[in-house]
N, C-alpha and C. Protein backbone atom coordinates (compact mmCIF):
# COMPACT_ATOMS: atom_id res chain seq x y z
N UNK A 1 -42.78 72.60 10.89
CA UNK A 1 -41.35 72.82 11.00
C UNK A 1 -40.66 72.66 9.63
N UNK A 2 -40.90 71.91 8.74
CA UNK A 2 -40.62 71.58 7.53
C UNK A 2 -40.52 72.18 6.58
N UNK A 3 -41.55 73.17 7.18
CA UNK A 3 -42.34 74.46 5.93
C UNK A 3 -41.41 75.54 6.52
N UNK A 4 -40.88 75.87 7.40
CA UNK A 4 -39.60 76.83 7.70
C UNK A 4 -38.43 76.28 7.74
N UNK A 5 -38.24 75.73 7.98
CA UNK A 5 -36.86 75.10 7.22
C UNK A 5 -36.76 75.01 5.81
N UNK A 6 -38.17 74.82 5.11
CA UNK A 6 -37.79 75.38 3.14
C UNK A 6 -37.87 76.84 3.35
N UNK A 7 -38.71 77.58 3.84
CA UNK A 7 -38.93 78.86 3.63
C UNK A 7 -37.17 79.49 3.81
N UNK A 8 -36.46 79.31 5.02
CA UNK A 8 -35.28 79.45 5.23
C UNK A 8 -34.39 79.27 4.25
N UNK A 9 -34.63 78.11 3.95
CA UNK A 9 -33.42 77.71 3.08
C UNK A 9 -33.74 78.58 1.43
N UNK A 10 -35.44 79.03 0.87
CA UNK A 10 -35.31 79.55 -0.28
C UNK A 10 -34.91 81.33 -0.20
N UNK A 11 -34.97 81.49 1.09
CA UNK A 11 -34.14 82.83 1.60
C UNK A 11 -33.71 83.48 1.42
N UNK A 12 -32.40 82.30 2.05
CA UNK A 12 -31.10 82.61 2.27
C UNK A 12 -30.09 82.46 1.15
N UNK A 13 -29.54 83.63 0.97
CA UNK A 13 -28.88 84.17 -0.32
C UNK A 13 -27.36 83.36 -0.45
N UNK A 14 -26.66 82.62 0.59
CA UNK A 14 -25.54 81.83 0.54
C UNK A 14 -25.93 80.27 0.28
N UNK A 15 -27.26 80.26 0.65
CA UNK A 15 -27.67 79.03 0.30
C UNK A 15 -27.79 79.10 -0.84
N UNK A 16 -28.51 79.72 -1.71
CA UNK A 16 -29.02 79.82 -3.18
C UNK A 16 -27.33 79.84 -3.64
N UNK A 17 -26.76 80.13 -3.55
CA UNK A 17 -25.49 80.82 -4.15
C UNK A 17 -24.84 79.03 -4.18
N UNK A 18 -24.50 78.68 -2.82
CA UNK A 18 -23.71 77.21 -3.14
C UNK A 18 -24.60 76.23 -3.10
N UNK A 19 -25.10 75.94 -3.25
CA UNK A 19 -26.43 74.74 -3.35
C UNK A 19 -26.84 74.27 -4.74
N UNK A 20 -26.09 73.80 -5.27
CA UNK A 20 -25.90 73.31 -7.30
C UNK A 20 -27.29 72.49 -6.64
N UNK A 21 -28.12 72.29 -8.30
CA UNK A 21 -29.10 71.86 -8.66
C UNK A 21 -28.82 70.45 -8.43
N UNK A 22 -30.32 69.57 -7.88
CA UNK A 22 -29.85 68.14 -7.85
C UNK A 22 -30.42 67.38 -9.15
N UNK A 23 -31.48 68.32 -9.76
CA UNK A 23 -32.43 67.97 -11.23
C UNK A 23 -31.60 67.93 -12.16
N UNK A 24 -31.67 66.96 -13.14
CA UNK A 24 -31.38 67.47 -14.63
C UNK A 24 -31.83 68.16 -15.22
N UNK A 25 -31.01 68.88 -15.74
CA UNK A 25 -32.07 70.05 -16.64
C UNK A 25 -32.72 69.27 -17.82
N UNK A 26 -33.95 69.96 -18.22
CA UNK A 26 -34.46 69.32 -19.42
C UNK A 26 -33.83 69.36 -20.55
N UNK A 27 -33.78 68.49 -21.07
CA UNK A 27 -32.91 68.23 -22.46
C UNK A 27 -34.02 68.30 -23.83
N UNK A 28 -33.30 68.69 -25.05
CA UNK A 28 -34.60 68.08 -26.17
C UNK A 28 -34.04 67.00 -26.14
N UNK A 29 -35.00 65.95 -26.20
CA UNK A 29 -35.15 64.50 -25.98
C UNK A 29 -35.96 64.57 -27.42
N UNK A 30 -35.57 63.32 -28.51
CA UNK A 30 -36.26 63.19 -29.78
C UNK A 30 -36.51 61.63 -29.43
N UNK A 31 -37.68 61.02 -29.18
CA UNK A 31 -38.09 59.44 -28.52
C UNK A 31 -38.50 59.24 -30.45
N UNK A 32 -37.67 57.50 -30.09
CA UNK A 32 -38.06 57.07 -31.26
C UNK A 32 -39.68 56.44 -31.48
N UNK A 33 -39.71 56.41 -32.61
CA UNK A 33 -41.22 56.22 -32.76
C UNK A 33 -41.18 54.90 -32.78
N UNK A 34 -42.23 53.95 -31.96
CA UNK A 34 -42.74 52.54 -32.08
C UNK A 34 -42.43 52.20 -33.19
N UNK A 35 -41.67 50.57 -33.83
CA UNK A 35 -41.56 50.13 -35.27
C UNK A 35 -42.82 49.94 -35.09
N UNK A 36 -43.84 49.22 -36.42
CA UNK A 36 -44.71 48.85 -37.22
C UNK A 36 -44.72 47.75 -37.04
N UNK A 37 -43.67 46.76 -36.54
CA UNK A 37 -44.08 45.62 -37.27
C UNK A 37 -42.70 44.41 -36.40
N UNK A 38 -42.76 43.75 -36.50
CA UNK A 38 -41.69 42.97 -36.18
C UNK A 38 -40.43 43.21 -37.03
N UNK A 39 -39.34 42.96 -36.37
CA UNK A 39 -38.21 43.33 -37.45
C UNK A 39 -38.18 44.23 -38.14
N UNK A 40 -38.60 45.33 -37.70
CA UNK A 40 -38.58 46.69 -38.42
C UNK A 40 -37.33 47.39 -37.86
N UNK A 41 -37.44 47.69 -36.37
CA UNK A 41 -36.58 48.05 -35.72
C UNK A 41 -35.70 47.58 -35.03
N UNK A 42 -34.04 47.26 -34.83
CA UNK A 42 -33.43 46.28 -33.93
C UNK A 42 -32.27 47.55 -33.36
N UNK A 43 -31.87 47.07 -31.73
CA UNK A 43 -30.91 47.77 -31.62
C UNK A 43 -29.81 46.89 -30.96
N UNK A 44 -28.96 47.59 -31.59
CA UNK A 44 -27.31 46.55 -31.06
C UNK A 44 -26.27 47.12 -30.86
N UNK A 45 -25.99 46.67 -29.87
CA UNK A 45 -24.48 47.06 -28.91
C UNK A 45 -23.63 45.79 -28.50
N UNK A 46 -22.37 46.33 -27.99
CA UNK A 46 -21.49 45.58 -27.45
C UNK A 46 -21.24 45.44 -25.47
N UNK A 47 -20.61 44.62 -24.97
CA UNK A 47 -21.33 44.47 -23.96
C UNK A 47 -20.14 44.33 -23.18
N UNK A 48 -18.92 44.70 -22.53
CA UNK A 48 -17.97 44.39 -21.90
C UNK A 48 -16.84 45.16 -22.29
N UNK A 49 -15.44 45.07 -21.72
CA UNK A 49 -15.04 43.44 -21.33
C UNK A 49 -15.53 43.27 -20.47
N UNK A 50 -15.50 42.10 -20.31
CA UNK A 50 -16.24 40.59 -19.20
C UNK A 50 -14.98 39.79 -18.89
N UNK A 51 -14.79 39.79 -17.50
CA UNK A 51 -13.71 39.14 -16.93
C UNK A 51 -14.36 38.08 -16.24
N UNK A 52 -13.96 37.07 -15.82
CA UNK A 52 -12.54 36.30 -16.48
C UNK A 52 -12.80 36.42 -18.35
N UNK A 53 -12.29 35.94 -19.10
CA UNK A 53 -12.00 36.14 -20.32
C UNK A 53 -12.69 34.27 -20.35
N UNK A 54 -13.18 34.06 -21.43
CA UNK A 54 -13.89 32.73 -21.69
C UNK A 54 -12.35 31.76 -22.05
N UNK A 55 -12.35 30.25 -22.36
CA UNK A 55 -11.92 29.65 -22.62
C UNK A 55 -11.35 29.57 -24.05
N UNK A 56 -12.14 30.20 -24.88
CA UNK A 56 -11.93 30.38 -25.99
C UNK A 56 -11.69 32.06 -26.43
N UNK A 57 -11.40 32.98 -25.77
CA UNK A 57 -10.51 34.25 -25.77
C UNK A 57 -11.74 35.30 -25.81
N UNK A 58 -12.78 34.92 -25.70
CA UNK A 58 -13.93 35.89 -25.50
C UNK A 58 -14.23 36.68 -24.46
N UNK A 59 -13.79 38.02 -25.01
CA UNK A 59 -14.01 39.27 -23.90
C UNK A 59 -15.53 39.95 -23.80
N UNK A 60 -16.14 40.36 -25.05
CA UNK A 60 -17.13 41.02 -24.98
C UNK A 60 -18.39 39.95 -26.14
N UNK A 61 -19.89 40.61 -25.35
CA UNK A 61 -21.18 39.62 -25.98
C UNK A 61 -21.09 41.19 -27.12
N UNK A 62 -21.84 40.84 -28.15
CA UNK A 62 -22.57 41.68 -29.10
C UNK A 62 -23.94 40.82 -28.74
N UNK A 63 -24.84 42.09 -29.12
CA UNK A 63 -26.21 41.57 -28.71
C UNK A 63 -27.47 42.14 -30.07
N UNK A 64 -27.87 41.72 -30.62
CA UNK A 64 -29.36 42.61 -31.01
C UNK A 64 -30.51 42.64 -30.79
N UNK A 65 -31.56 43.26 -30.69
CA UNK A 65 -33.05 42.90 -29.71
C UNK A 65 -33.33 43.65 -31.01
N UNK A 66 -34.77 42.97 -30.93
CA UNK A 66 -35.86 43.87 -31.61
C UNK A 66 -36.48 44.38 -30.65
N UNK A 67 -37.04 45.83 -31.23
CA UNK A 67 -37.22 46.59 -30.07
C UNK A 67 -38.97 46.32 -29.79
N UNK A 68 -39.37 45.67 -30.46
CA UNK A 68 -41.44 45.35 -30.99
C UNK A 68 -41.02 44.37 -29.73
N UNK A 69 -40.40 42.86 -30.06
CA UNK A 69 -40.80 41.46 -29.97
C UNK A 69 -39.71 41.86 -28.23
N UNK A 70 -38.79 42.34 -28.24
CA UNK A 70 -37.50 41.92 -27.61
C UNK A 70 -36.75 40.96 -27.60
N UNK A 71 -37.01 39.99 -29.11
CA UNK A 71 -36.57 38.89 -29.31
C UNK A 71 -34.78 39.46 -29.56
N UNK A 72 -33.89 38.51 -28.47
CA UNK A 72 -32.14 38.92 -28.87
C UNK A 72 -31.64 37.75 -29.54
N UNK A 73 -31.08 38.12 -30.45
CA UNK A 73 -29.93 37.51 -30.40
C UNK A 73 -28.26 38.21 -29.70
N UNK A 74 -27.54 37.31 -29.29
CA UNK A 74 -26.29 37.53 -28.83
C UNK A 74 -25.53 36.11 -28.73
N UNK A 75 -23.86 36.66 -29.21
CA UNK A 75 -23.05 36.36 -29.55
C UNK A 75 -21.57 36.43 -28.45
N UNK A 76 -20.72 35.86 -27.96
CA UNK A 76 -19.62 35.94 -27.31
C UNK A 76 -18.73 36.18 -28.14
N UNK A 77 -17.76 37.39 -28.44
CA UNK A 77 -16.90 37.45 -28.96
C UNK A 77 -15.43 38.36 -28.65
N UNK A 78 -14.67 37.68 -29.68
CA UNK A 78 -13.28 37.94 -29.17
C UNK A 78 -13.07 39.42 -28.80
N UNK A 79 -13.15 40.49 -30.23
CA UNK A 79 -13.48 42.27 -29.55
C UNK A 79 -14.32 42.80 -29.70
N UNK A 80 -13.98 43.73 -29.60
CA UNK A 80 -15.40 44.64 -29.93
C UNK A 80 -15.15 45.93 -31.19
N UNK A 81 -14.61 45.17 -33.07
CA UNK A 81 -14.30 45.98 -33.79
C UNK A 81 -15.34 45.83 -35.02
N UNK A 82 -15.39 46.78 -35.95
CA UNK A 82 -16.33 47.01 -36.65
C UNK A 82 -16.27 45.90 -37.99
N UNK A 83 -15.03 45.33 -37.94
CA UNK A 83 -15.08 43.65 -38.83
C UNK A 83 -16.33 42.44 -38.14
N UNK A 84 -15.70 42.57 -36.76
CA UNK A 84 -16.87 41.52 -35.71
C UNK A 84 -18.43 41.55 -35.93
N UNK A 85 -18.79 43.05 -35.81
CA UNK A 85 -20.01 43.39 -35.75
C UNK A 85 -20.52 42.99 -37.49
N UNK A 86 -19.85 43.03 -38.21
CA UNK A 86 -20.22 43.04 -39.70
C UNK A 86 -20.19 41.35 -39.30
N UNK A 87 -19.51 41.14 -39.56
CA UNK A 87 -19.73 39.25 -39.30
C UNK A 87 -20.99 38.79 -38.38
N UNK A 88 -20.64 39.00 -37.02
CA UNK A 88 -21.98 38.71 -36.70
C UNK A 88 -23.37 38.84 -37.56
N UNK A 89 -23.46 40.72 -37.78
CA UNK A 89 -24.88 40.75 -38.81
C UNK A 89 -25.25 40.22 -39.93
N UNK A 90 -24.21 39.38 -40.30
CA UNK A 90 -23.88 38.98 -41.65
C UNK A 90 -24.58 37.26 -41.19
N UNK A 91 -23.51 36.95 -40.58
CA UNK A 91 -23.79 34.70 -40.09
C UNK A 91 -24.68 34.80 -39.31
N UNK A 92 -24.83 35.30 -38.06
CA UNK A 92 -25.85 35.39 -36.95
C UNK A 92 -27.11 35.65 -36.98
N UNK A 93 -27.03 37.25 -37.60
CA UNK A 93 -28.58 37.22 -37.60
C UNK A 93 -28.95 37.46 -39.21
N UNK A 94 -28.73 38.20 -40.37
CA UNK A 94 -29.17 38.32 -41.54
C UNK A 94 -29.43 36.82 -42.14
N UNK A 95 -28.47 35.64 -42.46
CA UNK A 95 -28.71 34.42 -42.55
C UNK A 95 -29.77 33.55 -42.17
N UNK A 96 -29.74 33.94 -40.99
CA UNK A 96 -31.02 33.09 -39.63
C UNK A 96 -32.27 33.14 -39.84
N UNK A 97 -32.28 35.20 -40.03
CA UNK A 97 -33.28 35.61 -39.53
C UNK A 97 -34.00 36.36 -40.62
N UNK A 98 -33.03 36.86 -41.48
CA UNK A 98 -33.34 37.86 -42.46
C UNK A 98 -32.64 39.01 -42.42
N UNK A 99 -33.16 40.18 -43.32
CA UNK A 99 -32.63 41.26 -42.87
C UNK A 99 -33.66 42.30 -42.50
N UNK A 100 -32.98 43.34 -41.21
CA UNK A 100 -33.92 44.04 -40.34
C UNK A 100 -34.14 45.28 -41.62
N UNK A 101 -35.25 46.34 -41.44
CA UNK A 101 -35.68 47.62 -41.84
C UNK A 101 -34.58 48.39 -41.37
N UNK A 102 -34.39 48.85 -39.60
CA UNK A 102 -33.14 49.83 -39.14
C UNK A 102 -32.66 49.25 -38.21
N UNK A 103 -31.64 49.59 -38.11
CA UNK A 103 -30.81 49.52 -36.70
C UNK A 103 -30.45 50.65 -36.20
N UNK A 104 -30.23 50.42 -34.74
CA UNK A 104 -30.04 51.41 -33.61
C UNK A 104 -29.27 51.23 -33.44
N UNK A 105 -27.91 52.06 -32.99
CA UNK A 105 -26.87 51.76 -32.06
C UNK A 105 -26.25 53.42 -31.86
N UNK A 106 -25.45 52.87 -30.78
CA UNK A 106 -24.67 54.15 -30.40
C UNK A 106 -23.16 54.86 -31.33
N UNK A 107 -22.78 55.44 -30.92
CA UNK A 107 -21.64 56.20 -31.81
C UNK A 107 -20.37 55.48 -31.82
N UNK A 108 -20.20 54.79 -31.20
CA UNK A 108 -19.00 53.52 -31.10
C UNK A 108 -18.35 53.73 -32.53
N UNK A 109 -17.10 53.54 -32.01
CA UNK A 109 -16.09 53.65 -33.45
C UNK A 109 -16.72 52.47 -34.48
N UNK A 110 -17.37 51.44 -33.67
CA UNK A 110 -17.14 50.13 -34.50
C UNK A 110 -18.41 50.04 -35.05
N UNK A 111 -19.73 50.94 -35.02
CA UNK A 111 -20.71 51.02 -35.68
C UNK A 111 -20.70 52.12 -36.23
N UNK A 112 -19.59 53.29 -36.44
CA UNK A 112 -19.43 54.53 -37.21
C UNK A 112 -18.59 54.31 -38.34
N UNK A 113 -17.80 52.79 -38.72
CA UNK A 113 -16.47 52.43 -39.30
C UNK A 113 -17.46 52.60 -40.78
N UNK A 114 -16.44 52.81 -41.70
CA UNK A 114 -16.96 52.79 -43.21
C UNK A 114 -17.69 51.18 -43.78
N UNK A 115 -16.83 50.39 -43.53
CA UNK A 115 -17.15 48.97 -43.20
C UNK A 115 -18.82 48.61 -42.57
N UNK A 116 -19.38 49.38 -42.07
CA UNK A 116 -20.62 49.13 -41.60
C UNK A 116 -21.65 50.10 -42.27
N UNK A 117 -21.06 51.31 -42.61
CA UNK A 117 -21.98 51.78 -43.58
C UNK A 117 -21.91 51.26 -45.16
N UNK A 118 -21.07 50.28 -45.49
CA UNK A 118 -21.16 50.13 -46.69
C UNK A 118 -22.27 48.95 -46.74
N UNK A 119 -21.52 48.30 -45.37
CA UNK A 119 -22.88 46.94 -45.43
C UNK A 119 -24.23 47.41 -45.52
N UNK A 120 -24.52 48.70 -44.57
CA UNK A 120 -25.86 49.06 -44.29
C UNK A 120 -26.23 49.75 -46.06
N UNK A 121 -25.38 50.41 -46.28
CA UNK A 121 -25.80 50.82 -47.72
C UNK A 121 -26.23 49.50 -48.98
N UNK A 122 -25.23 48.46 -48.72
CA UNK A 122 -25.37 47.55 -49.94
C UNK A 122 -27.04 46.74 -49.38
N UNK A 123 -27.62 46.60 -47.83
CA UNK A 123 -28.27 46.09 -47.93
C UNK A 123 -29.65 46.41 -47.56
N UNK A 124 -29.26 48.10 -47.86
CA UNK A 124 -30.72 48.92 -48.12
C UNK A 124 -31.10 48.99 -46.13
N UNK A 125 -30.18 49.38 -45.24
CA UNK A 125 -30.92 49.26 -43.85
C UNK A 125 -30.47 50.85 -43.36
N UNK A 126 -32.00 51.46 -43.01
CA UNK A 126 -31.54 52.43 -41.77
C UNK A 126 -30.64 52.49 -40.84
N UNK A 127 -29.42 53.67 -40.57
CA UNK A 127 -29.04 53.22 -39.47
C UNK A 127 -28.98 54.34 -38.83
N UNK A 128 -29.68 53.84 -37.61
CA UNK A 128 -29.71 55.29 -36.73
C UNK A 128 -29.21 55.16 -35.58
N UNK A 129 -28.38 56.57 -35.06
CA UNK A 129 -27.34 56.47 -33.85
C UNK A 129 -28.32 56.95 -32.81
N UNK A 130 -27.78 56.80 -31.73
CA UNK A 130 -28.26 57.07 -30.06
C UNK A 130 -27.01 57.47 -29.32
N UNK A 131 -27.26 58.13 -28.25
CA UNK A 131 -26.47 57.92 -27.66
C UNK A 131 -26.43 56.93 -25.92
């Protein structure tokens, strides 16, 4: 019964007509390549708002993972602007930890700001967008 009820349905010419696709179409998809090594590759985003709002005026986490270890760091902070993110990479993790090979992140105003490519330029780091 199953097998005529598809046969029917690939048919019938009003079916084909209103019946939108439920697949995604294939996309070129470019997959990043495995880092090498620890701390080669990290990716970081912002994470909210997050309601209630913290005690101390914190709306959104910034986060970074390595993408090898999945070791994160993350941070609670007040917004989510491209001064913040430079601070964080700056006290949080470059200080701590060192500094990474590339970073990942998405197109966000606050990882596209001139302010973050100058950092990434002065301190020699890949930076590659996603979406």
């Amino acid at each position: 019964m199953i097998t005529d009820i598809r046969n029917h349905l690939n048919s019938c010419l009003p079916c084909a007509q209103n019946n939108h696709r439920r697949q995604k179409l294939p996309g070129a998809l470019k997959p990043i390549k495995p880092p090498e090594g620890i701390w080669k590759l990290l990716s970081m985003d912002f994470h909210g708002p997050i309601a209630p709002t913290s005690k101390q005026g914190n709306r959104y986490i910034i986060s970074l993972t390595d993408i090898l270890s999945t070791f994160v760091v993350a941070k609670a902070v007040r917004d989510c602007s491209a001064t913040t993110a430079v601070k964080f990479l700056i006290n949080d993790v470059i200080f701590k930890y060192g500094t990474p090979t590339c970073i990942l992140t998405d197109n966000g105003t606050h990882f596209t700001a001139q302010i973050m490519n100058n950092l990434f330029q002065h301190l020699g780091v890949t930076h590659l967008y996603s979406t």
